[in-house]
C-alpha atoms as a PDB file:
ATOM      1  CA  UNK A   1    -143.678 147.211 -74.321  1.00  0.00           C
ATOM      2  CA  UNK A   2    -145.927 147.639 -71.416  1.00  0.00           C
ATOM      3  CA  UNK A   3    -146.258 151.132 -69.448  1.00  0.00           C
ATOM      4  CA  UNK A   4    -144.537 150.956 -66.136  1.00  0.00           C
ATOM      5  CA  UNK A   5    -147.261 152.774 -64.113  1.00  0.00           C
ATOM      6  CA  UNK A   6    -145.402 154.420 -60.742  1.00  0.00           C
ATOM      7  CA  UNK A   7    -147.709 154.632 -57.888  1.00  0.00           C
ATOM      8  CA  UNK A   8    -147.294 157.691 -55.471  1.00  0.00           C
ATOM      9  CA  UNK A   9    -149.640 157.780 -52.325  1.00  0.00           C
ATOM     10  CA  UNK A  10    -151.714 160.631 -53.120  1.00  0.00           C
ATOM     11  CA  UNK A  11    -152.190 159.880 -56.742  1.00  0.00           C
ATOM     12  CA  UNK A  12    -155.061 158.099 -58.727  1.00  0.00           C
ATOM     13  CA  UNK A  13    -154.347 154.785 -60.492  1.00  0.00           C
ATOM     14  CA  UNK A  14    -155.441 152.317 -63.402  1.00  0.00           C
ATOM     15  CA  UNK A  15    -155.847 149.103 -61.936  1.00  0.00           C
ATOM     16  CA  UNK A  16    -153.303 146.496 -61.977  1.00  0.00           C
ATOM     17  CA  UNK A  17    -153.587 142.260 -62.590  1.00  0.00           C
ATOM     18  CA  UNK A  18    -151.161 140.482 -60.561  1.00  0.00           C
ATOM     19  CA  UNK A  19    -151.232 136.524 -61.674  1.00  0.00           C
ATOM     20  CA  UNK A  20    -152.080 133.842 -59.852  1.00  0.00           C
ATOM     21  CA  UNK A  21    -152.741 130.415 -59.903  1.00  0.00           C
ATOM     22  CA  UNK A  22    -155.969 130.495 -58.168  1.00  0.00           C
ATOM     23  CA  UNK A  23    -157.593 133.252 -55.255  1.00  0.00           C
ATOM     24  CA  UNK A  24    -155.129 132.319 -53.111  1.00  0.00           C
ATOM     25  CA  UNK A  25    -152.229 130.395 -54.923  1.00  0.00           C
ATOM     26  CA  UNK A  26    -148.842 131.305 -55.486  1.00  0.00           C
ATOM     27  CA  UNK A  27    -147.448 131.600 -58.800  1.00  0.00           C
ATOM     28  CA  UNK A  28    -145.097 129.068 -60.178  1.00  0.00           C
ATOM     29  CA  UNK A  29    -141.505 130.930 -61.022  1.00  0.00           C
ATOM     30  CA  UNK A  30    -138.554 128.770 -62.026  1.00  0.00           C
ATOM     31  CA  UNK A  31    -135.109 130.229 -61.256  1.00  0.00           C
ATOM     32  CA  UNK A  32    -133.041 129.397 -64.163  1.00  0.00           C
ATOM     33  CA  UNK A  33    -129.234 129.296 -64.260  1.00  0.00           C
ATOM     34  CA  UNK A  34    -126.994 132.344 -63.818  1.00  0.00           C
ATOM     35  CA  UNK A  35    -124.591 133.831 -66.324  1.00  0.00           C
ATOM     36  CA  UNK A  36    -121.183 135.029 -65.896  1.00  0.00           C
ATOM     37  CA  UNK A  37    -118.091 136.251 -66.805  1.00  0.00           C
ATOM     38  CA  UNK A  38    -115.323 133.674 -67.243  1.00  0.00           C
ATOM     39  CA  UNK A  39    -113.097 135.228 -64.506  1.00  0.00           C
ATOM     40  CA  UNK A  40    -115.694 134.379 -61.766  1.00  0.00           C
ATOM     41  CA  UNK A  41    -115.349 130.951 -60.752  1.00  0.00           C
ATOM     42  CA  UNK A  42    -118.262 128.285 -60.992  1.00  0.00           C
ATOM     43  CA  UNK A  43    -118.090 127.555 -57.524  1.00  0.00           C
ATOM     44  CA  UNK A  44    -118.791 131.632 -56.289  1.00  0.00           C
ATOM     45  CA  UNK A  45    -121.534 132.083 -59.164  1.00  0.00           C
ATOM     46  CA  UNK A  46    -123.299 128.835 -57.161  1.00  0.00           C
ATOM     47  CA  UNK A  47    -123.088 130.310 -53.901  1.00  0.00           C
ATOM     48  CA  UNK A  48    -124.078 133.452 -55.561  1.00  0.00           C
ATOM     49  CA  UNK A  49    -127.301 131.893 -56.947  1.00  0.00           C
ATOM     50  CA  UNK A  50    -128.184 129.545 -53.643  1.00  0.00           C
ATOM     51  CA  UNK A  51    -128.349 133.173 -51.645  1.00  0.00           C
ATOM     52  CA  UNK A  52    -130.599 134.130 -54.237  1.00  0.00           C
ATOM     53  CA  UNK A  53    -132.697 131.131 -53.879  1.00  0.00           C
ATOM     54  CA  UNK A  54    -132.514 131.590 -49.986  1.00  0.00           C
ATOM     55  CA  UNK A  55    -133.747 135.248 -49.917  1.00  0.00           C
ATOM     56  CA  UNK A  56    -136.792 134.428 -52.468  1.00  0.00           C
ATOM     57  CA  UNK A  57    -137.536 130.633 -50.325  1.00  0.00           C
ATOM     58  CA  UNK A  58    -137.428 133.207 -47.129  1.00  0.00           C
ATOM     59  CA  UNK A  59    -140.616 135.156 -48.263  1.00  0.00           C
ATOM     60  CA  UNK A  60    -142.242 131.822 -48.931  1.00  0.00           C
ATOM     61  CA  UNK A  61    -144.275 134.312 -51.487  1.00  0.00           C
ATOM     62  CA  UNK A  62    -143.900 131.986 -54.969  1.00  0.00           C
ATOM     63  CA  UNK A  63    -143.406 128.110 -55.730  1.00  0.00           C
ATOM     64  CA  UNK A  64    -140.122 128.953 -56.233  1.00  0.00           C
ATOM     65  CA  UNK A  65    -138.657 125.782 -58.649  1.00  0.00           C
ATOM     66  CA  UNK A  66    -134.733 125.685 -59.011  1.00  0.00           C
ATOM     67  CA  UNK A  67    -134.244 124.075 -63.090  1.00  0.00           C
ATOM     68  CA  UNK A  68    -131.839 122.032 -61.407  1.00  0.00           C
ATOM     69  CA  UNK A  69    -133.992 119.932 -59.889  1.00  0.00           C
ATOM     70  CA  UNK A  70    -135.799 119.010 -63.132  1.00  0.00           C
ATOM     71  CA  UNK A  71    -134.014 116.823 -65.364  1.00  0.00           C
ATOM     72  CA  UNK A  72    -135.872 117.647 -68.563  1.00  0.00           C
ATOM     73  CA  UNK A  73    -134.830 121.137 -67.904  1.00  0.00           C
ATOM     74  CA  UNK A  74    -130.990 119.983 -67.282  1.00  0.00           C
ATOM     75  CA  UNK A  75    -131.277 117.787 -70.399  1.00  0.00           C
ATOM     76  CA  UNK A  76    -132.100 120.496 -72.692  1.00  0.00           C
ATOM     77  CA  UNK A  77    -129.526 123.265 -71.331  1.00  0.00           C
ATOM     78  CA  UNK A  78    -126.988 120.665 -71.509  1.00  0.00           C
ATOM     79  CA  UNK A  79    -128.232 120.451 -75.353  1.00  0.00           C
ATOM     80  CA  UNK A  80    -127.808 124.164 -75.677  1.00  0.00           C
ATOM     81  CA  UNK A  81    -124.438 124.190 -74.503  1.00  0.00           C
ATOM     82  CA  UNK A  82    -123.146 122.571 -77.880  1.00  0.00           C
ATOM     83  CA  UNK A  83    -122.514 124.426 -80.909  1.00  0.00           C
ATOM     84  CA  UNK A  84    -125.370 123.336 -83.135  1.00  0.00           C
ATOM     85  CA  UNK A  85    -128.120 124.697 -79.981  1.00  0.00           C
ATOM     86  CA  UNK A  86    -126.443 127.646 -79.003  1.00  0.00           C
ATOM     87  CA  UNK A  87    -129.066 130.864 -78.776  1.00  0.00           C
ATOM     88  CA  UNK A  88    -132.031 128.283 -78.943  1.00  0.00           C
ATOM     89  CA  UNK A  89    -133.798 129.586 -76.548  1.00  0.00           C
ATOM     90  CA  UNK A  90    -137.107 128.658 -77.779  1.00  0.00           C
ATOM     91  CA  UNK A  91    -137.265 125.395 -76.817  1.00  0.00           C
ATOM     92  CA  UNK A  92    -136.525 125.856 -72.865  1.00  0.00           C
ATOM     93  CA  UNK A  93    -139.322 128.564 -72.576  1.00  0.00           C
ATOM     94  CA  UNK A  94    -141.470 125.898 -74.153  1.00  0.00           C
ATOM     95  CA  UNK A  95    -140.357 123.140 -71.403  1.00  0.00           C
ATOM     96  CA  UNK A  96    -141.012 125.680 -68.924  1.00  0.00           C
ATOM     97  CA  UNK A  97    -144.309 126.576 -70.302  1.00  0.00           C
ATOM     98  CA  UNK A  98    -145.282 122.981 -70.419  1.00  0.00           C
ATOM     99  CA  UNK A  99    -143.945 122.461 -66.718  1.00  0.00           C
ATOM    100  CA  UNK A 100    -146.264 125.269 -65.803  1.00  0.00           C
ATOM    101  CA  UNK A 101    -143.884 128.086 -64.940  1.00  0.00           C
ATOM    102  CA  UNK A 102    -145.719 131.311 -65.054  1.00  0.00           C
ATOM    103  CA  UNK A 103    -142.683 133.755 -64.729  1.00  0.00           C
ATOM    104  CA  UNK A 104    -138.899 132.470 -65.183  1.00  0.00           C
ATOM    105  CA  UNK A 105    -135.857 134.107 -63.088  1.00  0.00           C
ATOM    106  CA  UNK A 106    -132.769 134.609 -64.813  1.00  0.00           C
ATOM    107  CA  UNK A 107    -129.408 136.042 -63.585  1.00  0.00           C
ATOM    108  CA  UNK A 108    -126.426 137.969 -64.481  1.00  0.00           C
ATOM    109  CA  UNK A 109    -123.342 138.531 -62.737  1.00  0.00           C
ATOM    110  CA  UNK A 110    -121.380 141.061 -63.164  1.00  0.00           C
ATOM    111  CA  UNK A 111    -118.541 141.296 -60.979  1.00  0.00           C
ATOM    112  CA  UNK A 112    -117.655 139.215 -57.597  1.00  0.00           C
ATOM    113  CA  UNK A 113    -114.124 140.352 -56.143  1.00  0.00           C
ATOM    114  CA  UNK A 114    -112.258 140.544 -53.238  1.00  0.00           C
ATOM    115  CA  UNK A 115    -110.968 144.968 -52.938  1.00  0.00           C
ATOM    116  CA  UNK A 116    -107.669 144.901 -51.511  1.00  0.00           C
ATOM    117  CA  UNK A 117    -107.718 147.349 -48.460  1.00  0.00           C
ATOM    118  CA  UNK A 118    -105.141 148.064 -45.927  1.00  0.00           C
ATOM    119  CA  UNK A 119    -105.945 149.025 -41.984  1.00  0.00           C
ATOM    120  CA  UNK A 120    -104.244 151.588 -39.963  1.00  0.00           C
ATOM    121  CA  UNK A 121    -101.708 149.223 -38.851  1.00  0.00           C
ATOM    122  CA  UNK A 122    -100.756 148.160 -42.150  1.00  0.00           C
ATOM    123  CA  UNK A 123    -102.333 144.704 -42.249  1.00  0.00           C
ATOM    124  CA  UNK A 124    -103.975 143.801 -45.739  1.00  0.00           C
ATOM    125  CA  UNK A 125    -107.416 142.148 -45.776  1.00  0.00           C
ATOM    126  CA  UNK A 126    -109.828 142.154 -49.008  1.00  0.00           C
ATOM    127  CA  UNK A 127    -113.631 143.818 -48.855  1.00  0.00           C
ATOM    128  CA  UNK A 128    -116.134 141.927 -51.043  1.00  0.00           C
ATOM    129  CA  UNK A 129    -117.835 143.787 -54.011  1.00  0.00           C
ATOM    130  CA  UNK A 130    -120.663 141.981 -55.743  1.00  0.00           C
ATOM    131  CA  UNK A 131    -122.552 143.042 -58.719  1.00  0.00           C
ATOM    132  CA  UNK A 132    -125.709 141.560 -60.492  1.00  0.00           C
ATOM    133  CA  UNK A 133    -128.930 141.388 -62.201  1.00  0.00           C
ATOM    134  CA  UNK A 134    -132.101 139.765 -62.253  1.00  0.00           C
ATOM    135  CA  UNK A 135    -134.620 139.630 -65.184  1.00  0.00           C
ATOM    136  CA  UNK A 136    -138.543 137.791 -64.647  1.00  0.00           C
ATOM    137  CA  UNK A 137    -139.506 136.754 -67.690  1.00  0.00           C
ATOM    138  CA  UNK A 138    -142.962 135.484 -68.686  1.00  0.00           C
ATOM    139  CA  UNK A 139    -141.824 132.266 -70.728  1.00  0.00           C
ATOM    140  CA  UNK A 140    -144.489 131.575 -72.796  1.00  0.00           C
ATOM    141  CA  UNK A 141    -144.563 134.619 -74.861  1.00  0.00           C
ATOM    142  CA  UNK A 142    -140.812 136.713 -73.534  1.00  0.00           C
ATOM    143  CA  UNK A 143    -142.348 139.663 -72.149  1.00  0.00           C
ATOM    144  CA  UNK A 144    -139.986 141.225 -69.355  1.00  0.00           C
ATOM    145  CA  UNK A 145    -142.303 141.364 -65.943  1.00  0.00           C
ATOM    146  CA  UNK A 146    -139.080 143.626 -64.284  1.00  0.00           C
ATOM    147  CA  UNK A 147    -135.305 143.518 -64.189  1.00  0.00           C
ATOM    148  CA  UNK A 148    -133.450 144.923 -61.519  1.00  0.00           C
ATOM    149  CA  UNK A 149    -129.857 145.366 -60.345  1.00  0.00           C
ATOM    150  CA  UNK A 150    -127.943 144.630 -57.527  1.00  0.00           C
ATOM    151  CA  UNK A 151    -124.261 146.075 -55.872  1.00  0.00           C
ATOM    152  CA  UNK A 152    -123.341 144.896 -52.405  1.00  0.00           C
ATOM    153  CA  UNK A 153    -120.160 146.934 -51.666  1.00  0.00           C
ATOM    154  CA  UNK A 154    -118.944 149.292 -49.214  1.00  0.00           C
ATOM    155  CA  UNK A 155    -121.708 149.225 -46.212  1.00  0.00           C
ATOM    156  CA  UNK A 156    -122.917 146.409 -47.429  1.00  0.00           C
ATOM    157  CA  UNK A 157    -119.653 144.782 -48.673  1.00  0.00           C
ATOM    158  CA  UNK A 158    -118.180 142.672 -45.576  1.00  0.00           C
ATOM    159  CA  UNK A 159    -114.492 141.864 -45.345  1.00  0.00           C
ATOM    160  CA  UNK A 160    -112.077 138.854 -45.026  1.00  0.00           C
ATOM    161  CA  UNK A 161    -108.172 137.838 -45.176  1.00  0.00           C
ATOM    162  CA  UNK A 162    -108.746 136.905 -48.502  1.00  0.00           C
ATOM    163  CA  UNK A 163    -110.904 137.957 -51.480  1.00  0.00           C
ATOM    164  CA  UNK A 164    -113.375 134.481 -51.854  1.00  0.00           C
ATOM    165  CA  UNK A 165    -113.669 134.994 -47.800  1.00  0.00           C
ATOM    166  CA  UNK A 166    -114.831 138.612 -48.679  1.00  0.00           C
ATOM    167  CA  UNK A 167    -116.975 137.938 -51.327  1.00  0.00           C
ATOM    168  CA  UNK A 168    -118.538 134.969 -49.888  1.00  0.00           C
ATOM    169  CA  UNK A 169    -119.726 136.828 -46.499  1.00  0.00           C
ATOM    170  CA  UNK A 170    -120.687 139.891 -48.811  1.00  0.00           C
ATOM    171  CA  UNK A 171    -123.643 137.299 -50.337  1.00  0.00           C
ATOM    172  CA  UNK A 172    -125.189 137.648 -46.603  1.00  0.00           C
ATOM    173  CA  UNK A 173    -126.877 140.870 -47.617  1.00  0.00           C
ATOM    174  CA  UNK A 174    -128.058 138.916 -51.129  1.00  0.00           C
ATOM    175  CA  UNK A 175    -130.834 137.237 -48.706  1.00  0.00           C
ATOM    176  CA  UNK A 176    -131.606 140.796 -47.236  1.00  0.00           C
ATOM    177  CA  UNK A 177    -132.448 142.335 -50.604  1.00  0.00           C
ATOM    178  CA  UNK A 178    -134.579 139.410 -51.645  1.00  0.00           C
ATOM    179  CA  UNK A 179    -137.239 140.832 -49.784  1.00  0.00           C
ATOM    180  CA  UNK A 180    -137.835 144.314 -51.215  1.00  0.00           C
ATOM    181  CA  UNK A 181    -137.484 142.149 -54.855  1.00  0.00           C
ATOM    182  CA  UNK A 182    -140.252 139.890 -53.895  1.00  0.00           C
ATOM    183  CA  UNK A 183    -142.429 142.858 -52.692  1.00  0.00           C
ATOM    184  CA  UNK A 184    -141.921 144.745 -55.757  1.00  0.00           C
ATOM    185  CA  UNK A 185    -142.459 142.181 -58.369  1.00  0.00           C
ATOM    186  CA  UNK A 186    -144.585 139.254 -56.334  1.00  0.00           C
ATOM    187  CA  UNK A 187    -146.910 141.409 -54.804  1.00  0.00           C
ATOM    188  CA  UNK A 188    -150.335 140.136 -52.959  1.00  0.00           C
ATOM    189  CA  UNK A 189    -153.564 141.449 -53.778  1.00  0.00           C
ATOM    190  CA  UNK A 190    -156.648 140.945 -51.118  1.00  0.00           C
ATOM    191  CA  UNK A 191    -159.376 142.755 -49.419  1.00  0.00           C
ATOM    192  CA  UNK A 192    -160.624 143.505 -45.977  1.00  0.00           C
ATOM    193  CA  UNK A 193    -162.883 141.677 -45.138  1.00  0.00           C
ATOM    194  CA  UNK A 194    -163.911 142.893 -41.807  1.00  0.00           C
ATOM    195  CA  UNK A 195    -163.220 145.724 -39.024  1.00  0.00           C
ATOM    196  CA  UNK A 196    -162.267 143.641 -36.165  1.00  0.00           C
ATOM    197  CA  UNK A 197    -162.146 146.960 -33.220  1.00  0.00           C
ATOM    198  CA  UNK A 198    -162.885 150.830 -33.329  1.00  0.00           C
ATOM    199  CA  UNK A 199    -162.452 153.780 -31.541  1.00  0.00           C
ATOM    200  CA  UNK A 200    -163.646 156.744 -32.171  1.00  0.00           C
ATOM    201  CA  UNK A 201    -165.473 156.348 -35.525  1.00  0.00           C
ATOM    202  CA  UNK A 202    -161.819 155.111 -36.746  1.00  0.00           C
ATOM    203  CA  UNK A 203    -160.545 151.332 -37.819  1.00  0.00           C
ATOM    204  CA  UNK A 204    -158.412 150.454 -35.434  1.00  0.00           C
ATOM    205  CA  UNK A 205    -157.688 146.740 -36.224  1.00  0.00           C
ATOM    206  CA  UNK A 206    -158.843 144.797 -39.636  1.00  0.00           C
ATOM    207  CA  UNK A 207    -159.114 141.192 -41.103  1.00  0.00           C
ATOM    208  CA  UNK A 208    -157.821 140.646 -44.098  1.00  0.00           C
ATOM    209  CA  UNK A 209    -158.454 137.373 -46.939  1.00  0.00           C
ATOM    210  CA  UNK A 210    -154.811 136.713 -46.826  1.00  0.00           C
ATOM    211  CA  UNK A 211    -152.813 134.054 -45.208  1.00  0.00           C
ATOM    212  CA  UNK A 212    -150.893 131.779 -45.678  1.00  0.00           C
ATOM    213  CA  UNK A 213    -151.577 130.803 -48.629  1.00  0.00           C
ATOM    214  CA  UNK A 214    -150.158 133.361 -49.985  1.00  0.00           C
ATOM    215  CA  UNK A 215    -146.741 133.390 -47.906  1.00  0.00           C
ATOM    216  CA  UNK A 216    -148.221 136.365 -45.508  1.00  0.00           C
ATOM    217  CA  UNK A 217    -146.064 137.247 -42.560  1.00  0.00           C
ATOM    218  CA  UNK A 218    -146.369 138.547 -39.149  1.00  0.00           C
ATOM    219  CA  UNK A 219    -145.100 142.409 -39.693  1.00  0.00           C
ATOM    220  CA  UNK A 220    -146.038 142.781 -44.017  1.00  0.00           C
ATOM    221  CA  UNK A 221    -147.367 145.782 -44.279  1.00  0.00           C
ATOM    222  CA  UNK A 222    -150.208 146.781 -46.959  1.00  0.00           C
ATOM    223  CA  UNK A 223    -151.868 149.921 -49.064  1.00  0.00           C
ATOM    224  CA  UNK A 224    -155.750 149.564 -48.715  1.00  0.00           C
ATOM    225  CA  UNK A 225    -157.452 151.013 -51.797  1.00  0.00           C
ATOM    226  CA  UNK A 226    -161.135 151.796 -52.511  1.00  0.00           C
ATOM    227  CA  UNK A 227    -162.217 151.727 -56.562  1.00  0.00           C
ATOM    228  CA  UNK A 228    -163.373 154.845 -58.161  1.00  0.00           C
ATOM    229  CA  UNK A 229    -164.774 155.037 -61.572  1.00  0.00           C
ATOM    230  CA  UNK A 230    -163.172 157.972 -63.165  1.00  0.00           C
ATOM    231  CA  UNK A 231    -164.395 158.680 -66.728  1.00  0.00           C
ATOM    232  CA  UNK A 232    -165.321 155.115 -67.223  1.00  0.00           C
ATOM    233  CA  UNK A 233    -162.181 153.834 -66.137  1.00  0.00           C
ATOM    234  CA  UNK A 234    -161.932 152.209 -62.936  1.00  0.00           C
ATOM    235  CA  UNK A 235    -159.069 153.414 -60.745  1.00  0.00           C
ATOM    236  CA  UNK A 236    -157.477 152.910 -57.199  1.00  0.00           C
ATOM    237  CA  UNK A 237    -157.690 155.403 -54.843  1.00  0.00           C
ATOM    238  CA  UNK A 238    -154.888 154.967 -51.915  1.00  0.00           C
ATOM    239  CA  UNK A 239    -156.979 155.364 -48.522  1.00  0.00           C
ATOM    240  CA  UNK A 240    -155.128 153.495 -45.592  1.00  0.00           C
ATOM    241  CA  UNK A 241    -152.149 151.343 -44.451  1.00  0.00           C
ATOM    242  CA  UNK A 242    -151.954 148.214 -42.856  1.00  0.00           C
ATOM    243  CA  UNK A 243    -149.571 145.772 -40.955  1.00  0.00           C
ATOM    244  CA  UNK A 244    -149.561 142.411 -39.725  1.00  0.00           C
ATOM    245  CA  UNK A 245    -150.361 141.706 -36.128  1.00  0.00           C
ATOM    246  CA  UNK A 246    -151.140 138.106 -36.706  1.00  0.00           C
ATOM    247  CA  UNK A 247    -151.236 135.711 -39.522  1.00  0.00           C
ATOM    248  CA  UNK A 248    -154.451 133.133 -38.127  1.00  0.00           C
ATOM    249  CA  UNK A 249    -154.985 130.946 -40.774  1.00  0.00           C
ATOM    250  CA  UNK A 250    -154.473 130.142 -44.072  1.00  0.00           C
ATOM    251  CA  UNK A 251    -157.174 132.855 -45.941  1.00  0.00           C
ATOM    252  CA  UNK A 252    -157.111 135.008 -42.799  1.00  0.00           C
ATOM    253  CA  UNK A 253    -154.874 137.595 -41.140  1.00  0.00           C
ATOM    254  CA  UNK A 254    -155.705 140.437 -38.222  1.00  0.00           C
ATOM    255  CA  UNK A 255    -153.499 143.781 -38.970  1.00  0.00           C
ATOM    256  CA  UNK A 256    -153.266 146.956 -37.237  1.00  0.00           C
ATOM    257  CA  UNK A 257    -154.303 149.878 -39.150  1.00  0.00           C
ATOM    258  CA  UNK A 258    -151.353 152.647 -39.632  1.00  0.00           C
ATOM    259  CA  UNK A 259    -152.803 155.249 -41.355  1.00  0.00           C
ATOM    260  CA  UNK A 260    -156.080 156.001 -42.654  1.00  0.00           C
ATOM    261  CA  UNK A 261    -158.414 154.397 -40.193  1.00  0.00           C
ATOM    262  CA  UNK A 262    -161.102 156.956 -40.250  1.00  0.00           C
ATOM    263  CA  UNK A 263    -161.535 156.442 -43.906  1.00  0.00           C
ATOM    264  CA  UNK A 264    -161.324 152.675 -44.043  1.00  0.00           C
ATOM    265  CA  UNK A 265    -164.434 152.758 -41.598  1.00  0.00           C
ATOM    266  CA  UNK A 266    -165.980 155.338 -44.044  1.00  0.00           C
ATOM    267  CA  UNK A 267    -165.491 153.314 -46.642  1.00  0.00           C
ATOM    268  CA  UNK A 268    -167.030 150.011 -45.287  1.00  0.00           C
ATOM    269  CA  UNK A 269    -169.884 151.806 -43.696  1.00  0.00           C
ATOM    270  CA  UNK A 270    -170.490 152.880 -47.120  1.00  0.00           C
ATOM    271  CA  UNK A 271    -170.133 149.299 -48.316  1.00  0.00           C
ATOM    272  CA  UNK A 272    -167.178 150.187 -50.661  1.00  0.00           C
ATOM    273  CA  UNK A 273    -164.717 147.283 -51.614  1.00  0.00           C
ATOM    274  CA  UNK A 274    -161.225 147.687 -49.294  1.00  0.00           C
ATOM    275  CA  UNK A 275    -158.507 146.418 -52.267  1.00  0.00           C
ATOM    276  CA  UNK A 276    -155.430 145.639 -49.812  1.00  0.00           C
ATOM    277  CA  UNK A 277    -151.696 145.377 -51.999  1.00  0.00           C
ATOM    278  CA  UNK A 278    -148.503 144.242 -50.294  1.00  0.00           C
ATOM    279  CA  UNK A 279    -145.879 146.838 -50.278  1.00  0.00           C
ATOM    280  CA  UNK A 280    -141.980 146.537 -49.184  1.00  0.00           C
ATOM    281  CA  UNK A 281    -140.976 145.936 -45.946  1.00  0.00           C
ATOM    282  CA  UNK A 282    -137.577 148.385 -45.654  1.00  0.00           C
ATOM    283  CA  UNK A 283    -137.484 150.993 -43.178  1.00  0.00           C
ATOM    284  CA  UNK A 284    -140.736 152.769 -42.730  1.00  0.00           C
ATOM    285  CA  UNK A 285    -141.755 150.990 -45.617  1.00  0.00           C
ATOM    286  CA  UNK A 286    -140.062 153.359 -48.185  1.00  0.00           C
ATOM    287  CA  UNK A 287    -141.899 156.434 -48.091  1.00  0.00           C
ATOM    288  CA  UNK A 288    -144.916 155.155 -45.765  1.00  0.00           C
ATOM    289  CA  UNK A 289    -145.781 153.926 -42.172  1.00  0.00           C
END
């Protein structure tokens, strides 16, 4: 099992590989069919999975491939469906390995339902409550990249006069989280490349090697690292922050420098590499700027 390293702003860091297909590919992922219980219906699993699909597509982070579309892949879960296949699973990581799929997406739902509530005047209407989980698996050997659960209820549950109406507009917010999923497990991985304005021996504005190429957006925000050597091990050390003013080309972007701008001009004065990661996009950017 491989340590789950959690990164904290003013800590120190081994340094992490994030795949790729090339310096500024995306990485192939397949999204594979969802399980489910058989009380939810075929129909809202679909629409479940399609939202999914939407919310990843959205980021435009990953070559995102639906096994739908291939028919070798349809074939052989077809095949696995019958008695004699059943917990084969062997055989569709090695399609997808052949296919080149570097990670695989699989689902589980847990619950969809419609909540019977009643308003202040007595009229009945149903609030949508969805519950699932995602796993990204690395098919050609199993290893687990990340799993991660999802509820939309309450807040984030909408309502309608009946409970597929409710559920149905509940998979709105399924888009919404697709985001902070593709930040934390797709993440990009660059460098500044130069200071593009100043002021007052601090970086004020900074071009970056990513584009899009790599699905970069107009507002992602970034962690800028420098490398240390610590004891022979090379580390990150977390120095700046950066977002998105301007995506300009395919290998290039200009951001604006949030925090940190009087040691990111240290640092290149000094000619020190400036590592840039993606981090999420919520609301001040989880803890951050």
């Amino acid at each position: 099992m491989k340590k789950i390293l959690l990164l904290f702003s003013i800590c120190l860091i081994p340094m992490l590989g994030y795949a790729q297909t090339d310096e500024n590919g995306k990485e192939r992922v397949y999204i594979d069919y969802f399980s489910r219980p058989g009380t939810i219906s075929n129909i809202l699993a679909e629409a479940l999975r399609n939202k999914v699909i939407e919310g990843i597509q959205k980021m435009d982070r990953v070559e995102l491939i639906d096994v739908d579309s291939n028919e070798a892949l349809k074939t052989e879960a077809k095949r696995r469906q019958e008695t004699s296949a059943m917990g084969d699973a062997v055989c569709r990581s090695e399609v997808m390995t052949t296919l080149g799929a570097q990670y695989l997406i699989q689902g589980n739902i847990t619950s969809m339902q419609g909540v019977k509530k009643t308003d202040s005047k007595g009229k009945t209407y149903y609030q949508g409550s969805v519950s699932y989980t995602l796993k990204i698996v690395d098919p050609s050997n199993g290893t687990l990249k990340g799993t991660q659960t999802f509820t939309h209820e309450g807040l984030t549950g909408n309502i309608g006069d009946t409970p597929d109406e409710a559920i149905i507009k509940t998979l709105d917010y399924v888009v919404i989280s697709m985001d902070d999923f593709v930040d934390e497990y797709f993440k990009m991985k660059g460098t500044i490349v130069q200071i593009e304005s100043t002021k007052k021996d601090k970086a004020q504005t900074v071009y970056i090697d990513l584009g899009t190429k790599r699905g970069v957006q107009k507002g992602q925000k970034f962690i800028v690292y420098i490398e240390m050597d610590i004891a022979g091990e090379l580390s990150l050390k977390e120095v700046g922050r950066l977002n998105v003013k301007e995506v300009l080309s395919g290998t290039r972007s200009l951001c604006t420098v949030s925090k940190g701008g009087e040691e990111i001009m240290k640092a290149s004065k000094e000619e020190k590499k400036l590592i840039i990661l993606s981090r999420k996009n919520t609301f001040l950017g989880g803890l951050g700027l």
